[in-house]
Protein backbone atom coordinates (compact mmCIF):
# COMPACT_ATOMS: atom_id res chain seq x y z
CA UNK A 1 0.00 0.00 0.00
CA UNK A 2 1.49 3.48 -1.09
CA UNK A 3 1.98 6.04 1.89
CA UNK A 4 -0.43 9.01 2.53
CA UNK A 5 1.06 12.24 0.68
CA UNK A 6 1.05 15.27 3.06
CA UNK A 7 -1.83 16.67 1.39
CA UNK A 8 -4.16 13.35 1.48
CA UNK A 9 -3.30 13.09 5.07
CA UNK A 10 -4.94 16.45 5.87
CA UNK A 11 -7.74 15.25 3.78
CA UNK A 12 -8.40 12.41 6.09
CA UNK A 13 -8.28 13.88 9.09
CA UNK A 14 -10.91 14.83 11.71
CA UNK A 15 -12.83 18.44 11.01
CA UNK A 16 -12.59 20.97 13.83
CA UNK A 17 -16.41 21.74 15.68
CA UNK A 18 -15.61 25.50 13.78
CA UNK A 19 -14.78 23.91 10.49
CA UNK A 20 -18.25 21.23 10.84
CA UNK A 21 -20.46 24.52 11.54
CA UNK A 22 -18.77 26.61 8.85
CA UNK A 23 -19.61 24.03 6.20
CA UNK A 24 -22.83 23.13 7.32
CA UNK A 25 -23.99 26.97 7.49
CA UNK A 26 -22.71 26.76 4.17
CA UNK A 27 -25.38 24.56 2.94
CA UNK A 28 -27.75 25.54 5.02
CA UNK A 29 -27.64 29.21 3.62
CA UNK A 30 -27.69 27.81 -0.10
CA UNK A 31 -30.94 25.83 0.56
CA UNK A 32 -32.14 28.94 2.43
CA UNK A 33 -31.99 31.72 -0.37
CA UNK A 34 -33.19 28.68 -2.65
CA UNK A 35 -36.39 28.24 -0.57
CA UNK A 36 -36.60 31.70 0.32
CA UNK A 37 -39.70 33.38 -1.05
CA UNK A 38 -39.53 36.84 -2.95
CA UNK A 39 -41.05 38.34 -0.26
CA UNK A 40 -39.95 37.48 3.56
CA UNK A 41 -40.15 39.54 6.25
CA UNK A 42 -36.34 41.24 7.18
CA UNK A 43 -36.29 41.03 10.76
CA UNK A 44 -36.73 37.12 10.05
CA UNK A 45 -33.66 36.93 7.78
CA UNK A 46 -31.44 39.12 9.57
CA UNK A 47 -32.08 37.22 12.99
CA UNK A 48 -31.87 33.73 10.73
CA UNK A 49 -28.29 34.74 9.19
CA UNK A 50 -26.89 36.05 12.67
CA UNK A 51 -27.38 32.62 14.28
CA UNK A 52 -24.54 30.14 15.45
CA UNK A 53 -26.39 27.53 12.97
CA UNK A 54 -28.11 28.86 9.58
CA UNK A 55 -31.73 27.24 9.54
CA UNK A 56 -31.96 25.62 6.37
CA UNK A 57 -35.62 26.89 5.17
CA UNK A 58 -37.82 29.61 5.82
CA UNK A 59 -40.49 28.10 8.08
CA UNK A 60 -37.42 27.13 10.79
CA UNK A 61 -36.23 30.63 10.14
CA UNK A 62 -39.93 31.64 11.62
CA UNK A 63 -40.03 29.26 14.35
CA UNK A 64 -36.28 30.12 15.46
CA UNK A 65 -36.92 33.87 15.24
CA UNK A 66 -40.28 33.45 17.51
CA UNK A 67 -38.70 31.23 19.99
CA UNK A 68 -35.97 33.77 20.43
CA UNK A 69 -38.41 36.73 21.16
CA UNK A 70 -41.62 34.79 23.44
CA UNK A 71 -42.36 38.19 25.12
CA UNK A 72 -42.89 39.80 21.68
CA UNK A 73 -45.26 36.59 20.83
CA UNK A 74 -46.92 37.04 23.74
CA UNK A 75 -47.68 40.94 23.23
CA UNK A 76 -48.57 39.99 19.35
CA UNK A 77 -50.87 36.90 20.06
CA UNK A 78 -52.69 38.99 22.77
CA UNK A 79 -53.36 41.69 20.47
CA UNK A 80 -54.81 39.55 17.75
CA UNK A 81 -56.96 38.26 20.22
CA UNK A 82 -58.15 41.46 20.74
CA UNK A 83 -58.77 41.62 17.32
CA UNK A 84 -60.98 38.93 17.29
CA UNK A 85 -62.82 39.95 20.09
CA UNK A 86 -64.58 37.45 22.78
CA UNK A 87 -66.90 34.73 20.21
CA UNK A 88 -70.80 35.39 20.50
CA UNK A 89 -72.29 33.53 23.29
CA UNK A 90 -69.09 31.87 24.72
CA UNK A 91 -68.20 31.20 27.92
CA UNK A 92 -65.55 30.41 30.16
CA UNK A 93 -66.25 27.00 31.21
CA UNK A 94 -63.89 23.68 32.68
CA UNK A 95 -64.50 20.06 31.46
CA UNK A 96 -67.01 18.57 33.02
CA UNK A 97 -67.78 15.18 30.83
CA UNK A 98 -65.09 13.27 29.42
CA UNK A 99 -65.88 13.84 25.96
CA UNK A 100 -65.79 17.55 26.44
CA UNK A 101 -62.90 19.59 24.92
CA UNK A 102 -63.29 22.20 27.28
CA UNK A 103 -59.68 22.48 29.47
CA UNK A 104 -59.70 20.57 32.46
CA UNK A 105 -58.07 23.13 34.99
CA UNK A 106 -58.56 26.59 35.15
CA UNK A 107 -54.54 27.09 35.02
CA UNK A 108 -54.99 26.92 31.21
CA UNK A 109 -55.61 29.73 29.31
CA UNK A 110 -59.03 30.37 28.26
CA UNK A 111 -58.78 29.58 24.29
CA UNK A 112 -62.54 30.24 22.66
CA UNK A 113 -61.18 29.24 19.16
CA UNK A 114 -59.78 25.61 19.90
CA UNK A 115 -63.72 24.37 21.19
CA UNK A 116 -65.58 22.78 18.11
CA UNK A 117 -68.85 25.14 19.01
CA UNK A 118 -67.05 27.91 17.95
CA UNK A 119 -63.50 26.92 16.18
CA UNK A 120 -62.88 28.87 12.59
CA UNK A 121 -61.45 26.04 10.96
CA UNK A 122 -58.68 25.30 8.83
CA UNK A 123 -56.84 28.66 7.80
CA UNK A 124 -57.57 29.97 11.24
CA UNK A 125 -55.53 30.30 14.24
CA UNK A 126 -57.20 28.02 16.92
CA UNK A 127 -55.49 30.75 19.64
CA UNK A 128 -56.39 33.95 18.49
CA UNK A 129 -58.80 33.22 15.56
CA UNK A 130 -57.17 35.59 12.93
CA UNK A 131 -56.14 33.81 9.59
CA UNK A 132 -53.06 32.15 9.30
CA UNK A 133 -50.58 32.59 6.44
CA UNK A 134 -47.62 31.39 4.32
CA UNK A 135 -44.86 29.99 6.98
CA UNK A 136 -47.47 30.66 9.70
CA UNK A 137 -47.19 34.45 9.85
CA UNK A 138 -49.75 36.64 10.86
CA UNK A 139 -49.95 39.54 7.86
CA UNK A 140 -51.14 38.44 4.57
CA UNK A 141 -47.33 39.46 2.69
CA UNK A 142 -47.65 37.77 -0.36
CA UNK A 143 -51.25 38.33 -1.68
CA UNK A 144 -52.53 35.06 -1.09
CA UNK A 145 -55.40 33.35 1.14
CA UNK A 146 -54.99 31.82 4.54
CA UNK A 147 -53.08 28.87 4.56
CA UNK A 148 -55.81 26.24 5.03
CA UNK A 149 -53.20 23.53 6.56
CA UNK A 150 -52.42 25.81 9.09
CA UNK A 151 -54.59 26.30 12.60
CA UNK A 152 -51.62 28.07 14.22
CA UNK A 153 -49.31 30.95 13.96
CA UNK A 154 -45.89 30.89 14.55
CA UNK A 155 -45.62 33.62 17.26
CA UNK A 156 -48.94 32.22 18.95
CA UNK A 157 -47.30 28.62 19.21
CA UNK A 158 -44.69 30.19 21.32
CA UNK A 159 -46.60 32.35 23.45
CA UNK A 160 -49.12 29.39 23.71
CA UNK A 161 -46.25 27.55 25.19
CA UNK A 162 -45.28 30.68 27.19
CA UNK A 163 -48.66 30.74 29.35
CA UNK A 164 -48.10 27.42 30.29
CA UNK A 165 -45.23 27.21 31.28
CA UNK A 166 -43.47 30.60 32.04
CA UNK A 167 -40.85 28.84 34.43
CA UNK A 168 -39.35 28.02 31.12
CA UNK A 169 -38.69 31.52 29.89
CA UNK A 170 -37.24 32.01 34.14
CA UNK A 171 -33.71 33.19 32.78
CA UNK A 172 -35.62 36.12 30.38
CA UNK A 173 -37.58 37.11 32.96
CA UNK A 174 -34.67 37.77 35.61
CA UNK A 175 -32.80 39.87 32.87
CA UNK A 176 -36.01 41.75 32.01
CA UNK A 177 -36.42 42.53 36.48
CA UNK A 178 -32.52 43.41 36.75
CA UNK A 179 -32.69 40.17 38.76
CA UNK A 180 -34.29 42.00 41.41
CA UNK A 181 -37.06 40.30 43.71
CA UNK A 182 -40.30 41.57 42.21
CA UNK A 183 -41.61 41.77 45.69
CA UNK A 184 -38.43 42.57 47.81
CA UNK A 185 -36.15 44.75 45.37
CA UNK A 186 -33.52 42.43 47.19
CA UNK A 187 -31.27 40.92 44.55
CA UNK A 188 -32.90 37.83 42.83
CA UNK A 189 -31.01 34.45 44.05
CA UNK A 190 -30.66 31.07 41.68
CA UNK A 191 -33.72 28.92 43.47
CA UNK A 192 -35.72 32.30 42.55
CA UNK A 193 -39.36 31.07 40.98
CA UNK A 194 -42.03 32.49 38.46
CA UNK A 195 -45.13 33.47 39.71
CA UNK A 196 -48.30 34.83 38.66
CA UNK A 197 -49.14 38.37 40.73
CA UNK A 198 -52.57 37.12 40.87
CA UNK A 199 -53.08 33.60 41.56
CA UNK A 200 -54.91 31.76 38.60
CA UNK A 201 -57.56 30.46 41.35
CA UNK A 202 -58.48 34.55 41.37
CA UNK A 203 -58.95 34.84 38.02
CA UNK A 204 -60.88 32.13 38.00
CA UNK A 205 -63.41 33.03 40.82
CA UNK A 206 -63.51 36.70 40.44
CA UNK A 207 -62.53 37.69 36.85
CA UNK A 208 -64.41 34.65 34.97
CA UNK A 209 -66.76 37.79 33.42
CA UNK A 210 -64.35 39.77 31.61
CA UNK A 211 -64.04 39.72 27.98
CA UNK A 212 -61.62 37.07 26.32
CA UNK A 213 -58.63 38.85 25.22
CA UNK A 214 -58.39 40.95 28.70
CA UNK A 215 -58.62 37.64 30.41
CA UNK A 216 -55.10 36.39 28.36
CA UNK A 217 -53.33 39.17 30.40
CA UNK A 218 -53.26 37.04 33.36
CA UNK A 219 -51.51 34.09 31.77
CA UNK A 220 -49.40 36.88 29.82
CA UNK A 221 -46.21 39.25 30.73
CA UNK A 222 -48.65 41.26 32.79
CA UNK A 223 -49.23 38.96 35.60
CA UNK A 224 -45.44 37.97 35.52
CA UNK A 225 -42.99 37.92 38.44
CA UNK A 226 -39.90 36.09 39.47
CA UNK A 227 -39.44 36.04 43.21
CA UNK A 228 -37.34 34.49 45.39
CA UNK A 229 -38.16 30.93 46.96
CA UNK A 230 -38.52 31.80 50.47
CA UNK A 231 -41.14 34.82 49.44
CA UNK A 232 -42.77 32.40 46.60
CA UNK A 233 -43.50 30.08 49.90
CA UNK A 234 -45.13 32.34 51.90
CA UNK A 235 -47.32 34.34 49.25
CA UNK A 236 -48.44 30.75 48.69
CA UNK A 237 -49.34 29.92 52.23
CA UNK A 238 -51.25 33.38 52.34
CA UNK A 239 -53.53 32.66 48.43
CA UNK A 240 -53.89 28.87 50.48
CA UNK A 241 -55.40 30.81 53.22
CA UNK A 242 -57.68 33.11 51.40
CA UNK A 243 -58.64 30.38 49.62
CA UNK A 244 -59.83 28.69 51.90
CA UNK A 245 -61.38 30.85 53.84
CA UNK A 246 -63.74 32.15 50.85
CA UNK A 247 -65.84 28.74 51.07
CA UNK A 248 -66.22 28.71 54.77
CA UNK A 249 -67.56 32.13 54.21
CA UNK A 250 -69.57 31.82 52.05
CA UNK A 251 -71.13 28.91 54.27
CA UNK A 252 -71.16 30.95 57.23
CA UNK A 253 -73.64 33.82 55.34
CA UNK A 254 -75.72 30.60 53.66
CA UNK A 255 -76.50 28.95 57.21
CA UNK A 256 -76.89 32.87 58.84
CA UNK A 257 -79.66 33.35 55.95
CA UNK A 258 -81.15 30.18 56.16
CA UNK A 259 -84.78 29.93 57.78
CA UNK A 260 -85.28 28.29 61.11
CA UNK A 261 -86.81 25.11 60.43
CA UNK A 262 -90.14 24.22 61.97
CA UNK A 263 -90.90 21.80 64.53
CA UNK A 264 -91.60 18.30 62.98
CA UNK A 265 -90.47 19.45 59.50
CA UNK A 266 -87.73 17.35 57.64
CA UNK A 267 -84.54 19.26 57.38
């Protein structure tokens, strides 16, 4: 067997991590102008080209740029449900049966569109009912109808994901405080937690009226907080309290109101 030359030895050897991303962001930039439409929107593409790894087509472009920014899908997907305004004659409700498809706790977010009474079908957004379009954006930029194999936009996936489970999005939230306590101002500490400023069981028992998209707020940045563990504890021994107390309350004025029974009567 003839011996390597110099230069076929260097051809055979291992590729540095650097070199493996440089050539694969090579052809993953070649398929991307290839796939890329006419008409994409530029914050997209310059977020897509500034990443340590090039997504290879324009709907990962979309995802990647939405899971980078879940505040700003949060503020967006609240606003188009605003848009669409609280459905005629719905409800919020929890599951009762188990063939309903109403959600089960009321720690999900209240989603009208995603029931079968009043779902918009395929081309609509089963979060915030407005049409969905090419690579699951929300503006109509190429002239063409809603993309009827689409029930979700891209930004409303993430901020779907968002309300429920904010802990995940813990690290944005602590950069957007100044990782200060919310409730404290003392500096936030690593076992620090997210919390809702008003507890979901309040929303649920004292805000059930309000109209649809107001109602997202509470699942949204508004209702937001990191604090740390040891005040995350004892705001949750005081909601457990209040909590319980409203029942035995509300007993207390039933039995005060109730009329005496009579003698001999069946109570």
């Amino acid at each position: 067997m003839a011996p390597l030359r110099p230069d076929s030895a260097a051809e055979t050897r291992p590729m540095k991590m650097s070199e493996t991303r440089e050539l694969a962001n090579r052809r993953a930039l070649a398929r991307l102008e290839k796939a890329l439409p006419d008409v994409f929107p530029a914050p997209v593409l310059t977020h897509a080209l500034a990443r340590r790894w090039t997504p290879p087509m324009p709907r990962l472009a979309v995802d990647s740029y939405w899971r980078l920014h879940p505040l700003r899908a949060d503020r967006l997907a609240r606003a188009l449900a605003a848009r669409s305004g609280t459905p005629q004659g719905w409800t919020w409700r929890l599951k009762e049966g188990r063939k309903s498809d109403l959600p089960v706790s009321f720690r999900a977010p209240p989603a009208p569109f995603r029931e079968k009474a009043f779902s918009r079908g395929p081309g609509f957004c089963c979060v915030c009912g407005q049409p969905v379009f090419r690579l699951g954006w929300h503006v109509d930029l190429w002239d063409r109808e809603p993309n009827t194999n689409a029930t979700w936009h891209t930004a409303c996936v993430t901020a779907w994901r968002l309300w429920n489970a904010p802990s995940d999005q813990a690290k944005l939230l602590r950069r957007l405080q100044q990782r200060q306590c919310a409730q404290t101002g003392a500096r936030l500490w690593k076992t620090s937690e997210v919390d809702h400023r008003v507890p979901l069981f309040r929303v649920w028992r004292e805000h059930r009226a309000m109209a649809w998209p107001a109602l997202l707020s509470f699942w949204g940045l508004p209702n937001l907080q990191v604090i740390n563990r040891d005040v995350h504890v004892e705001k949750c021994a005081a909601e457990a309290t209040s909590r319980r107390r409203i029942p035995e309350a509300i007993e207390a004025v039933v039995t005060v109101r109730r009329p005496p029974c009579r003698r001999g009567a069946v109570q």
